[in-house]
PDB file of N, CA and C in Angstrom:
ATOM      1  N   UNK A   1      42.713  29.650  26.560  1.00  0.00           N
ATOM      2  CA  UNK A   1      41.279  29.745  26.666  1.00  0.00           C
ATOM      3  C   UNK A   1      40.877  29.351  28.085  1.00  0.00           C
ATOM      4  N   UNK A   2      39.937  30.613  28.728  1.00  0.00           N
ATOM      5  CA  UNK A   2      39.320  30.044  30.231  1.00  0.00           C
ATOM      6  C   UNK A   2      38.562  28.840  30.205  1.00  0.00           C
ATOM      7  N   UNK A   3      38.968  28.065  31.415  1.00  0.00           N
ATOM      8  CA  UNK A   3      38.029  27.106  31.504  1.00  0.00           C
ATOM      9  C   UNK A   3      36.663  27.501  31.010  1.00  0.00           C
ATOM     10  N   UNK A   4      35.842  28.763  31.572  1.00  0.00           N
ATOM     11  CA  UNK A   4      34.607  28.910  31.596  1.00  0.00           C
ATOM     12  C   UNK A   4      34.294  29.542  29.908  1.00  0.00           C
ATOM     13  N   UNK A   5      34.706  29.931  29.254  1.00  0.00           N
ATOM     14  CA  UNK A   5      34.713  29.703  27.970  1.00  0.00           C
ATOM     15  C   UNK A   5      34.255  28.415  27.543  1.00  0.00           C
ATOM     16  N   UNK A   6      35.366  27.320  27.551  1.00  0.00           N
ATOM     17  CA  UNK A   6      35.431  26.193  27.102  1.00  0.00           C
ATOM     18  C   UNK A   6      34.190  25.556  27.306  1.00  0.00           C
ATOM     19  N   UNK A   7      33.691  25.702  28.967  1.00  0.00           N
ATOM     20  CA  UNK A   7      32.136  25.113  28.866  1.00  0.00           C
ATOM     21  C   UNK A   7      31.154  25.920  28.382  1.00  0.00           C
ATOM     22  N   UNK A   8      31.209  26.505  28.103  1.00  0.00           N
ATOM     23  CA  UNK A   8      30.414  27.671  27.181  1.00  0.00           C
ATOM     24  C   UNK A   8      29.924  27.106  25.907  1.00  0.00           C
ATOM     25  N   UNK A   9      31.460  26.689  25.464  1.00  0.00           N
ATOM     26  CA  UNK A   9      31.192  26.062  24.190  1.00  0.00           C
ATOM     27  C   UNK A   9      31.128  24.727  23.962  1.00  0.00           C
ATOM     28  N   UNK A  10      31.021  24.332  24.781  1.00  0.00           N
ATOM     29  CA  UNK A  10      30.773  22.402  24.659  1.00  0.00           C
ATOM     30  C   UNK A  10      29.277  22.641  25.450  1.00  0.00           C
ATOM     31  N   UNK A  11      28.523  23.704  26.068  1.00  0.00           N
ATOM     32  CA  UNK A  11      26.952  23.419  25.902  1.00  0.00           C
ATOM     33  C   UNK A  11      26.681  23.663  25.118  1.00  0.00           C
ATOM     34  N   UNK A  12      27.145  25.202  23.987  1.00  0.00           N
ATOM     35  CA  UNK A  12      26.567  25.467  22.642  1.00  0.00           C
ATOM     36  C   UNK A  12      26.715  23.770  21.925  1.00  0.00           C
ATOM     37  N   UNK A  13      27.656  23.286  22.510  1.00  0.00           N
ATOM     38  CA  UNK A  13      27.880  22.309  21.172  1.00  0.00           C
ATOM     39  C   UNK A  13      26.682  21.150  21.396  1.00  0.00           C
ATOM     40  N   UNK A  14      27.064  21.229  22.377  1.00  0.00           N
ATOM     41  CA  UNK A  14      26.198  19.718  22.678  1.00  0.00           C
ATOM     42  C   UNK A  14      24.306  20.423  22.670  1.00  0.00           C
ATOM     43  N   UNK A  15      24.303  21.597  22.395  1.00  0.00           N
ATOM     44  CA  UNK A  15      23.006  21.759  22.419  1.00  0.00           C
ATOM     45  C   UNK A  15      22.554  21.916  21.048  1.00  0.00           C
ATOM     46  N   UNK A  16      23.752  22.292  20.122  1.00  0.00           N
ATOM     47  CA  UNK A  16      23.040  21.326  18.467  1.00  0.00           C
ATOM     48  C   UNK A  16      23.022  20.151  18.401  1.00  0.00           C
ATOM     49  N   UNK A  17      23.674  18.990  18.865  1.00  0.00           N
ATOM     50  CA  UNK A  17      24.080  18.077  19.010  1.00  0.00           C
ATOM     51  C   UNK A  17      22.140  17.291  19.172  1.00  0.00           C
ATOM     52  N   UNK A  18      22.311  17.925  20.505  1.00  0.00           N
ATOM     53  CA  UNK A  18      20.826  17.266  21.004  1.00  0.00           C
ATOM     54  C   UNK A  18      19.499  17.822  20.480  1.00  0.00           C
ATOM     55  N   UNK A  19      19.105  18.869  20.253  1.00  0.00           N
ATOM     56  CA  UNK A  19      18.494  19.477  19.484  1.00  0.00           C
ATOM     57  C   UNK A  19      17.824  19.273  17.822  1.00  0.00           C
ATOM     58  N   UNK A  20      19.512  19.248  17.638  1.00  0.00           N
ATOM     59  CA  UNK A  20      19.737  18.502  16.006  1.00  0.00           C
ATOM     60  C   UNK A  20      18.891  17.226  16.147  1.00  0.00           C
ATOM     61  N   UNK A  21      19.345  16.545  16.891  1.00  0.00           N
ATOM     62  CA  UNK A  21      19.217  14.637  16.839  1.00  0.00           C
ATOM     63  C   UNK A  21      17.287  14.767  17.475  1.00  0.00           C
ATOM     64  N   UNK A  22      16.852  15.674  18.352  1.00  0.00           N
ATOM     65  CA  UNK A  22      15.483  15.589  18.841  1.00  0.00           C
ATOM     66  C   UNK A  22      14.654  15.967  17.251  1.00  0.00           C
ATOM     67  N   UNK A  23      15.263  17.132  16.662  1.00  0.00           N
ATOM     68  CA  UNK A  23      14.232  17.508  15.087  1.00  0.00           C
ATOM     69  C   UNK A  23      14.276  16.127  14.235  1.00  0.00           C
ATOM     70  N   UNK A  24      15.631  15.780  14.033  1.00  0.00           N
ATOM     71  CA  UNK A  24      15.591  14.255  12.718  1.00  0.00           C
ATOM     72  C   UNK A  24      14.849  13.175  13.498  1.00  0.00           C
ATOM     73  N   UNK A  25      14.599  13.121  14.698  1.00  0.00           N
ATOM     74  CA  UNK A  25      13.763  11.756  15.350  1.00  0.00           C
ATOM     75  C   UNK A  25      12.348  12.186  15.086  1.00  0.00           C
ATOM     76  N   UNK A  26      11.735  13.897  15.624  1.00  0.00           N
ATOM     77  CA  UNK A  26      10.608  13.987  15.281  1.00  0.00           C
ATOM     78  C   UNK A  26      10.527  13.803  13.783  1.00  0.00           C
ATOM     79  N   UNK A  27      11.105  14.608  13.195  1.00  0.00           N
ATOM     80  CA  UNK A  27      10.689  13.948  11.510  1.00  0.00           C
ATOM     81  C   UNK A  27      10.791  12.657  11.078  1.00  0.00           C
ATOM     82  N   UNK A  28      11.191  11.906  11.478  1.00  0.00           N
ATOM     83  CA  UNK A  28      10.897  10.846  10.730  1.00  0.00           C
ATOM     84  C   UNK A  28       9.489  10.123  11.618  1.00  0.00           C
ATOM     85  N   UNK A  29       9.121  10.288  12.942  1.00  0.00           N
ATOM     86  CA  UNK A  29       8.015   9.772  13.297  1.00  0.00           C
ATOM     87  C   UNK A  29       7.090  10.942  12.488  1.00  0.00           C
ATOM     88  N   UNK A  30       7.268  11.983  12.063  1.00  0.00           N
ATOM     89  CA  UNK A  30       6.273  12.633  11.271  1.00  0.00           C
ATOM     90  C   UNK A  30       5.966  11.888   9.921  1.00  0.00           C
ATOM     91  N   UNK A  31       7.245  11.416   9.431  1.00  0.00           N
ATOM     92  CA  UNK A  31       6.866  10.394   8.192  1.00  0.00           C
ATOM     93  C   UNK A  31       6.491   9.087   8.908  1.00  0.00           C
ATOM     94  N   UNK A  32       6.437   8.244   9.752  1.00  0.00           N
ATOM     95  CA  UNK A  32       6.135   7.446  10.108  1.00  0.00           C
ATOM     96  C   UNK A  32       4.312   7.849  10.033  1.00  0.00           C
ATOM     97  N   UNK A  33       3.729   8.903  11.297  1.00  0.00           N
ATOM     98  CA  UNK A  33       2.672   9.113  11.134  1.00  0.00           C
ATOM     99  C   UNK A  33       2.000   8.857   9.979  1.00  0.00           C
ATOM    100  N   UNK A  34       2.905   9.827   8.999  1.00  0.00           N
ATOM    101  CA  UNK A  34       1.731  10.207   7.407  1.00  0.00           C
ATOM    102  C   UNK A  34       1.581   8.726   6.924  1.00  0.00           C
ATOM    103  N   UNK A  35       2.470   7.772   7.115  1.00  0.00           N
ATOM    104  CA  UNK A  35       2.916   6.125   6.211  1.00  0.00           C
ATOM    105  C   UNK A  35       1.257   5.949   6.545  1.00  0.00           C
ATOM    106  N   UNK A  36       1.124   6.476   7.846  1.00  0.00           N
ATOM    107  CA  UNK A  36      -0.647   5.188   8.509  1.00  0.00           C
ATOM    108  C   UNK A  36      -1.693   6.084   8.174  1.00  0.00           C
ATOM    109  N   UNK A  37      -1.440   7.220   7.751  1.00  0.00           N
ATOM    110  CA  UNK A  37      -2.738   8.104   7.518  1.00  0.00           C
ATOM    111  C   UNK A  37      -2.548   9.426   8.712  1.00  0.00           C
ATOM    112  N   UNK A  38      -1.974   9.541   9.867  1.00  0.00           N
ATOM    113  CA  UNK A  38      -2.711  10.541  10.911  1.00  0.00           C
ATOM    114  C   UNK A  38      -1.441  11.758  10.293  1.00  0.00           C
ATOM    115  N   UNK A  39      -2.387  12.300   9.649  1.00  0.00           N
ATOM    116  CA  UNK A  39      -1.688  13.579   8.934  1.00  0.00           C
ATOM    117  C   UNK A  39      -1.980  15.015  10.470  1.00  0.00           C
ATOM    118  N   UNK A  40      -2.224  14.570  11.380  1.00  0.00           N
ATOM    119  CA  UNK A  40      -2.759  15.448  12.492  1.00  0.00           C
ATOM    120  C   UNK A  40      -1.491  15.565  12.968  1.00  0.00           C
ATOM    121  N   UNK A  41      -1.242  14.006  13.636  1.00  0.00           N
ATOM    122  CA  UNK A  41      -0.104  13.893  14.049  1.00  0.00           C
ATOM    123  C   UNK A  41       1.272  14.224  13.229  1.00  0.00           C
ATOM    124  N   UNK A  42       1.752  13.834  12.230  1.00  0.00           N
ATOM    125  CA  UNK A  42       2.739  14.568  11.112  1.00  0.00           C
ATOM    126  C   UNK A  42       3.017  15.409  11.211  1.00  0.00           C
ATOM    127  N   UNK A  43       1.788  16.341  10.989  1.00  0.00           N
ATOM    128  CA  UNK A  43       2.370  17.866  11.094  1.00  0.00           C
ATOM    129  C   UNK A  43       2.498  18.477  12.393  1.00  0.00           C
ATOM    130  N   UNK A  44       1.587  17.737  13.177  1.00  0.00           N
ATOM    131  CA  UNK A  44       2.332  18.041  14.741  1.00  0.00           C
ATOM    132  C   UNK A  44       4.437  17.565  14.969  1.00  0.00           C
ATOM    133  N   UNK A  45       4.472  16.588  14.898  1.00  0.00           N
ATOM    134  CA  UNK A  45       5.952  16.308  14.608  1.00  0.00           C
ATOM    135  C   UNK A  45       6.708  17.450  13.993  1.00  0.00           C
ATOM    136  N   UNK A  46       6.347  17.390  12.873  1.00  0.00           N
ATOM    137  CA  UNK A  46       7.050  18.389  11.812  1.00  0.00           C
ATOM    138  C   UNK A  46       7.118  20.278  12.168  1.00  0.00           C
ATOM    139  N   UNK A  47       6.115  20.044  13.191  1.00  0.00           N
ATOM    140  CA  UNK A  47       6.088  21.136  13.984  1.00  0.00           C
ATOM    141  C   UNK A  47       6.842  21.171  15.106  1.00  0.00           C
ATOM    142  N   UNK A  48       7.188  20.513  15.740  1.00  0.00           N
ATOM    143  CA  UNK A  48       8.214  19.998  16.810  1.00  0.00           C
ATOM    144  C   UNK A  48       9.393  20.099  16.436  1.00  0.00           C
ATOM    145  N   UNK A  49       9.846  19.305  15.286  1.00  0.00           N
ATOM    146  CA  UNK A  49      10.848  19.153  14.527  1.00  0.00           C
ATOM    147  C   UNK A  49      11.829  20.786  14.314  1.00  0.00           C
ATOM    148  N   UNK A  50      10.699  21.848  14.070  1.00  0.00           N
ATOM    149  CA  UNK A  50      11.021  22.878  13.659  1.00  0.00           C
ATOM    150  C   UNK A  50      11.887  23.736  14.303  1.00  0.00           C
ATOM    151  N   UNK A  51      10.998  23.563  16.357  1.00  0.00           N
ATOM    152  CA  UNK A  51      11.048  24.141  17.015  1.00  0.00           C
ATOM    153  C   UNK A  51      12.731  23.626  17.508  1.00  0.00           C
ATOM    154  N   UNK A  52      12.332  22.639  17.319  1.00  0.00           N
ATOM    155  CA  UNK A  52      14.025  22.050  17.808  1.00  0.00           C
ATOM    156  C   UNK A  52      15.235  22.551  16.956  1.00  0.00           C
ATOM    157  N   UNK A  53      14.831  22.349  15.797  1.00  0.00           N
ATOM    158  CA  UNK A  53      15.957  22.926  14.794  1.00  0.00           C
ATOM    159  C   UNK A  53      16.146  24.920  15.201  1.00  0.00           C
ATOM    160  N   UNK A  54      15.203  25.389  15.096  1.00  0.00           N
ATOM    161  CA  UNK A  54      14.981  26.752  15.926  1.00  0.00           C
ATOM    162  C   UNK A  54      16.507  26.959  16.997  1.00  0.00           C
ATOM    163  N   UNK A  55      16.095  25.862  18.485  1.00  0.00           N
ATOM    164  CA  UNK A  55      17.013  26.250  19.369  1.00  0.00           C
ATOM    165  C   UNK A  55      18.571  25.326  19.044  1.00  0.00           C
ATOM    166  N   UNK A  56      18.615  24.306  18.190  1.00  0.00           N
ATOM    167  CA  UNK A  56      19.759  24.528  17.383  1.00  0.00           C
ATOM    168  C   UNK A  56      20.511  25.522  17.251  1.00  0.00           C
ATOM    169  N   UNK A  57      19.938  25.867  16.109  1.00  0.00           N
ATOM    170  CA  UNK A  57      20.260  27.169  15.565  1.00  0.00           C
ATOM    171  C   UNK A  57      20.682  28.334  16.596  1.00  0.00           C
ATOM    172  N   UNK A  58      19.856  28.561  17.078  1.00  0.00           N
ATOM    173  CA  UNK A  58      20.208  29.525  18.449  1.00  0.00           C
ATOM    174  C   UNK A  58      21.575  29.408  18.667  1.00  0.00           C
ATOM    175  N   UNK A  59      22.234  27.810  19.204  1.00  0.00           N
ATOM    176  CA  UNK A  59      23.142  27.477  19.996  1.00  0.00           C
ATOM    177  C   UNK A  59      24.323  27.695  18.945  1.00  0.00           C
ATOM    178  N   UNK A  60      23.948  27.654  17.430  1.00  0.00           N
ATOM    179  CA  UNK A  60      25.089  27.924  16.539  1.00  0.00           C
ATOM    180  C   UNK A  60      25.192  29.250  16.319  1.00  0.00           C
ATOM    181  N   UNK A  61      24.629  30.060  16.485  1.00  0.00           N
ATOM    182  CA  UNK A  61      24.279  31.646  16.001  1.00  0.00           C
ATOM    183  C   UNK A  61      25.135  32.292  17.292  1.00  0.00           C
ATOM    184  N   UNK A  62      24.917  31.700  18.179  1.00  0.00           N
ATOM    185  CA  UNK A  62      25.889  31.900  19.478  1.00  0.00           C
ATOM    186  C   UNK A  62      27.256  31.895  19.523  1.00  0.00           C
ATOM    187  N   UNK A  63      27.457  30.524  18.746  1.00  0.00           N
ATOM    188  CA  UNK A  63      28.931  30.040  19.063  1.00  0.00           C
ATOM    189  C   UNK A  63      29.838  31.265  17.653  1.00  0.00           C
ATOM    190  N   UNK A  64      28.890  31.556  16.442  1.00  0.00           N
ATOM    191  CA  UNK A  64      29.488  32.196  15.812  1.00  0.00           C
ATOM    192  C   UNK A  64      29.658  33.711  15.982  1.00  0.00           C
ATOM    193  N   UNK A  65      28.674  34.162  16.602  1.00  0.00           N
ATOM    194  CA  UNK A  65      28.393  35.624  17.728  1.00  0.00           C
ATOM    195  C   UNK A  65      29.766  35.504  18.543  1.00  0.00           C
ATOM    196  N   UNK A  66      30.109  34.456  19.510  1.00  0.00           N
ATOM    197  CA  UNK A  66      31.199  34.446  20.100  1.00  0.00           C
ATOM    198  C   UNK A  66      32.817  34.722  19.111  1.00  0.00           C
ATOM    199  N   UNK A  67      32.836  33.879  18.035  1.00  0.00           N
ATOM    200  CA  UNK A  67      33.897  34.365  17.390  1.00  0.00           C
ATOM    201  C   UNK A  67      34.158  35.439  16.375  1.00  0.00           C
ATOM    202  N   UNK A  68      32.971  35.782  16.106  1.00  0.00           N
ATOM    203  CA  UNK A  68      32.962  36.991  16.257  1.00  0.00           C
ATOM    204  C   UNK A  68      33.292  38.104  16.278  1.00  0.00           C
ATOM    205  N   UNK A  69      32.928  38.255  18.088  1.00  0.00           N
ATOM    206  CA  UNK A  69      33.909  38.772  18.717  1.00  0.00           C
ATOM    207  C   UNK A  69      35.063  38.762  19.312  1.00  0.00           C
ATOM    208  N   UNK A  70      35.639  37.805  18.838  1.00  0.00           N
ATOM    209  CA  UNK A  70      36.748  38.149  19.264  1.00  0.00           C
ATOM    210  C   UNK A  70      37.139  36.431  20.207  1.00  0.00           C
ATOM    211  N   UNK A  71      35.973  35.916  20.622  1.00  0.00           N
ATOM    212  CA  UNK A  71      36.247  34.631  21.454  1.00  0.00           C
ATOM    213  C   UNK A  71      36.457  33.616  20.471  1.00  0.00           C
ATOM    214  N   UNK A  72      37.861  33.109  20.831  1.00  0.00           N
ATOM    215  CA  UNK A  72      38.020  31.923  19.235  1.00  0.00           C
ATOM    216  C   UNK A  72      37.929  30.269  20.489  1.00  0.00           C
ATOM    217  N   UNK A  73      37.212  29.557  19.294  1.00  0.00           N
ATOM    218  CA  UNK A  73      36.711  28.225  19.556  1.00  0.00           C
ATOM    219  C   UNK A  73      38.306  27.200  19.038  1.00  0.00           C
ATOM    220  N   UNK A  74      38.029  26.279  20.790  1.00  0.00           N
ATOM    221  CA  UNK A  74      38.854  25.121  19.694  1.00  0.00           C
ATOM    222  C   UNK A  74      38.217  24.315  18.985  1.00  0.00           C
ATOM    223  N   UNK A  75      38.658  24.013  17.369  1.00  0.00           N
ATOM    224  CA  UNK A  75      38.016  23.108  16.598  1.00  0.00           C
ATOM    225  C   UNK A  75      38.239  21.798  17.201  1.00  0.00           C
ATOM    226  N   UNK A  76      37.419  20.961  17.681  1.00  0.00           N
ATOM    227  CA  UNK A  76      37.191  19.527  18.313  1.00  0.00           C
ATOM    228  C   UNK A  76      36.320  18.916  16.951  1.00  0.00           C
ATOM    229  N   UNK A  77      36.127  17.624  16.974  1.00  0.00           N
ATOM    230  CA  UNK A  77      36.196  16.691  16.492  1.00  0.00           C
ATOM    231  C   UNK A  77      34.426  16.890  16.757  1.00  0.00           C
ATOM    232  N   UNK A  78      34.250  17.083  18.601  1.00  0.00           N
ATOM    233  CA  UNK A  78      32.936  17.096  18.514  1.00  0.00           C
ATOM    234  C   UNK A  78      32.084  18.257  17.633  1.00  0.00           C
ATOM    235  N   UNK A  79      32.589  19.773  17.703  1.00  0.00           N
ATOM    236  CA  UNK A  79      32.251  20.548  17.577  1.00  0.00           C
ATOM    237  C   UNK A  79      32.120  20.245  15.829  1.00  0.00           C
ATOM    238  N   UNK A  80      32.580  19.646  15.321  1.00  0.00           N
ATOM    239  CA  UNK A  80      32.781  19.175  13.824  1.00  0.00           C
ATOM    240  C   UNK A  80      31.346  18.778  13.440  1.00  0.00           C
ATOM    241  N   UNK A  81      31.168  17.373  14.293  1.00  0.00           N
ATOM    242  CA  UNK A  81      29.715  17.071  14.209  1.00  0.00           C
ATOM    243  C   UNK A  81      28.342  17.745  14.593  1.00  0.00           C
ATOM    244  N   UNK A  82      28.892  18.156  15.609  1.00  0.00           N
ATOM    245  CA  UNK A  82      27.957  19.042  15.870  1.00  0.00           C
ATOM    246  C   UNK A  82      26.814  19.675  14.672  1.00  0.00           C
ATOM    247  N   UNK A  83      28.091  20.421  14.023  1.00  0.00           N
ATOM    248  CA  UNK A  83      27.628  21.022  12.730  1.00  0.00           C
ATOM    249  C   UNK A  83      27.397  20.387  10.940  1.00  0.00           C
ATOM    250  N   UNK A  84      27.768  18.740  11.286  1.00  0.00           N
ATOM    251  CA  UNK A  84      27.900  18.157  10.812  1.00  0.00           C
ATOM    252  C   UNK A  84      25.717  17.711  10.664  1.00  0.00           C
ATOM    253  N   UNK A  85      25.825  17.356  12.405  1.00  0.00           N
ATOM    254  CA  UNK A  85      24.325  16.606  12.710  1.00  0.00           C
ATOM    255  C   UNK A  85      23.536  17.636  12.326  1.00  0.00           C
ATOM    256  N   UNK A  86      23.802  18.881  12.478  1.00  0.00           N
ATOM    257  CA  UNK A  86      22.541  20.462  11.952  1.00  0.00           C
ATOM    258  C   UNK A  86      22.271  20.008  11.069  1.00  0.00           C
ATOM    259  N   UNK A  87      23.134  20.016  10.065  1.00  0.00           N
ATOM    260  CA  UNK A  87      23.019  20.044   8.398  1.00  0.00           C
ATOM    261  C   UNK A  87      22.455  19.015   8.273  1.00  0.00           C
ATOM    262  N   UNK A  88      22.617  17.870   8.796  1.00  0.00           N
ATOM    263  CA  UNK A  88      21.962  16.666   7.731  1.00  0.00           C
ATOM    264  C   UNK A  88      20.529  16.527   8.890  1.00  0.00           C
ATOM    265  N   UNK A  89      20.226  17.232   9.803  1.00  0.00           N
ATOM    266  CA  UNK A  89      18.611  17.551  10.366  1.00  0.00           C
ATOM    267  C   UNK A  89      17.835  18.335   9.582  1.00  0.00           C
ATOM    268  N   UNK A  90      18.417  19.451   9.146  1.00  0.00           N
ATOM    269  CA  UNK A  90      17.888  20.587   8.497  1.00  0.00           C
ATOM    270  C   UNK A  90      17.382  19.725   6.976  1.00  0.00           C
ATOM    271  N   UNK A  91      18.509  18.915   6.211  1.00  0.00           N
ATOM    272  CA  UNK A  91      18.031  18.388   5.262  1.00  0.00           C
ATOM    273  C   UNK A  91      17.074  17.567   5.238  1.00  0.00           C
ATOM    274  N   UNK A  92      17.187  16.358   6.181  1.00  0.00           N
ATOM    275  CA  UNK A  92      16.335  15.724   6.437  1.00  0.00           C
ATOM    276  C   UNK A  92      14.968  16.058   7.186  1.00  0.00           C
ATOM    277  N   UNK A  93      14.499  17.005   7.462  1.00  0.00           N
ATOM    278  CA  UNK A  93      13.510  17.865   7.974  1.00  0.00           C
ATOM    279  C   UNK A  93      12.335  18.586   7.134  1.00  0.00           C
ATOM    280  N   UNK A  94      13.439  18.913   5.753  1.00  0.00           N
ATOM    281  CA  UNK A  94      12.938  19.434   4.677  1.00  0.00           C
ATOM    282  C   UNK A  94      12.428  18.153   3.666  1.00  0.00           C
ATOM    283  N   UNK A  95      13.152  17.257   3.929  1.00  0.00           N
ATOM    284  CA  UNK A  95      12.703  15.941   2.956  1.00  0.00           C
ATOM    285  C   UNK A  95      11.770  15.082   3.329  1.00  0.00           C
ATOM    286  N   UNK A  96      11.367  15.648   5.172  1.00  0.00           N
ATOM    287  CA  UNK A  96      10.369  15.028   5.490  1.00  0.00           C
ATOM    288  C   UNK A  96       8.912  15.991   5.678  1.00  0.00           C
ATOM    289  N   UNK A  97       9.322  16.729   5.473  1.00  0.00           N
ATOM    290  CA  UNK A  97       7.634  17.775   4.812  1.00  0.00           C
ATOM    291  C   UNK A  97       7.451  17.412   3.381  1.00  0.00           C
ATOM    292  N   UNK A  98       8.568  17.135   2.646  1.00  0.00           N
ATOM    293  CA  UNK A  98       7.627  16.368   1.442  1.00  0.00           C
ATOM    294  C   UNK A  98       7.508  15.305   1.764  1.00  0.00           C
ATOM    295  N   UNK A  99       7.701  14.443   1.908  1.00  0.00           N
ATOM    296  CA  UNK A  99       7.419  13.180   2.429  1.00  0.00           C
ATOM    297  C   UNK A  99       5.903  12.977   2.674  1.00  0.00           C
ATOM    298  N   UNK A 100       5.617  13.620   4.004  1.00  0.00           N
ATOM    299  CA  UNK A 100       4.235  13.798   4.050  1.00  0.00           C
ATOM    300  C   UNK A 100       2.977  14.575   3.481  1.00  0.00           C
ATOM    301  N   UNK A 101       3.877  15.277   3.022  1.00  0.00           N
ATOM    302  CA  UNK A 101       2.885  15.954   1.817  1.00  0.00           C
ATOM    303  C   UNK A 101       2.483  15.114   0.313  1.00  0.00           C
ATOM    304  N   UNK A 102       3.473  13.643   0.051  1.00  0.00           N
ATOM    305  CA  UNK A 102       3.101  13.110  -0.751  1.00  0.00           C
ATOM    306  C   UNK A 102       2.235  11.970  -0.512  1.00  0.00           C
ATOM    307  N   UNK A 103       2.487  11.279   0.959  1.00  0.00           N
ATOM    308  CA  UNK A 103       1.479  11.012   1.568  1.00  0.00           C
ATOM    309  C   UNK A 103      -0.133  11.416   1.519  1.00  0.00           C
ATOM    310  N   UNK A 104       0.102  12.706   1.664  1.00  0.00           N
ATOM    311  CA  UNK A 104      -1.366  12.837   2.035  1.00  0.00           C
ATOM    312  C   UNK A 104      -1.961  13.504   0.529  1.00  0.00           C
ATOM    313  N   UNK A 105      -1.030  13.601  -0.645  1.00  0.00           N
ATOM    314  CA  UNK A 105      -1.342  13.589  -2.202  1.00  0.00           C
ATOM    315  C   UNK A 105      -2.048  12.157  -2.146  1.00  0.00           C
ATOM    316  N   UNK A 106      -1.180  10.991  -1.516  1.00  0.00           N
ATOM    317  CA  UNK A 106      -2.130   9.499  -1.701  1.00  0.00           C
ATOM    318  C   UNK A 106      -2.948   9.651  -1.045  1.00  0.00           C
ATOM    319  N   UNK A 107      -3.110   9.660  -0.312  1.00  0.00           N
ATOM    320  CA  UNK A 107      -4.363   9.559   0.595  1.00  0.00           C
ATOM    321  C   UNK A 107      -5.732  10.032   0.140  1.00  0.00           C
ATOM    322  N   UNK A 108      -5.504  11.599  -0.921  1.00  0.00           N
ATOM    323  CA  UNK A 108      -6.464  11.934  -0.983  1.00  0.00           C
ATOM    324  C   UNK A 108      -7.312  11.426  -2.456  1.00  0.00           C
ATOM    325  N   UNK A 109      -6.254  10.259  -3.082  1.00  0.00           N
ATOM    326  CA  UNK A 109      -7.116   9.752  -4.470  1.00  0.00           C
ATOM    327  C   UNK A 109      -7.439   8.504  -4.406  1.00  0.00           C
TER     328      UNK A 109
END
């Protein structure tokens, strides 16, 4: 495998990596928000959250576009997590739109 491959795929990686970890931080300050009431802010987060998981995704849709065709990845340890941190953003992303949606069920009785 070319060097320039290899960094190819350790930015795809590291760009779920960071991506991933920017959506699960906005969501949980989105549940943080809803805890105090600013349901403005929440869904602003949770909107953030999205966008990040979005170029995630991108960076995985890539790396699997690459093999693909034909370009095979070495399995690393990082690249493991990588796809490891998606999944449990994506979940936790989804558990934090209910979250604040039950929030603002309290809020409104």
């Amino acid at each position: 495998m070319s060097e320039e491959i290899k960094q190819e795929q350790l930015e795809a990686v590291m760009g779920l990596i960071i991506n991933a970890g920017n959506a699960k931080s906005d969501a949980m300050e989105a549940i943080q928000a809803a805890k105090v009431g600013d349901f403005a802010l929440a869904k602003e987060k949770l909107a953030t959250a999205d966008q990040a998981l979005i170029k995630a995704h991108h960076s995985q849709t890539g790396l699997l576009q690459d093999e693909a065709s034909g370009k095979k990845m070495t399995l690393t340890l990082l690249a493991v997590h990588s796809q490891d941190h998606l999944m449990t953003s994506i979940t936790f992303n989804d558990m934090a739109k209910e979250i604040v949606e039950l929030y603002q069920r309290l809020a409104a009785k």
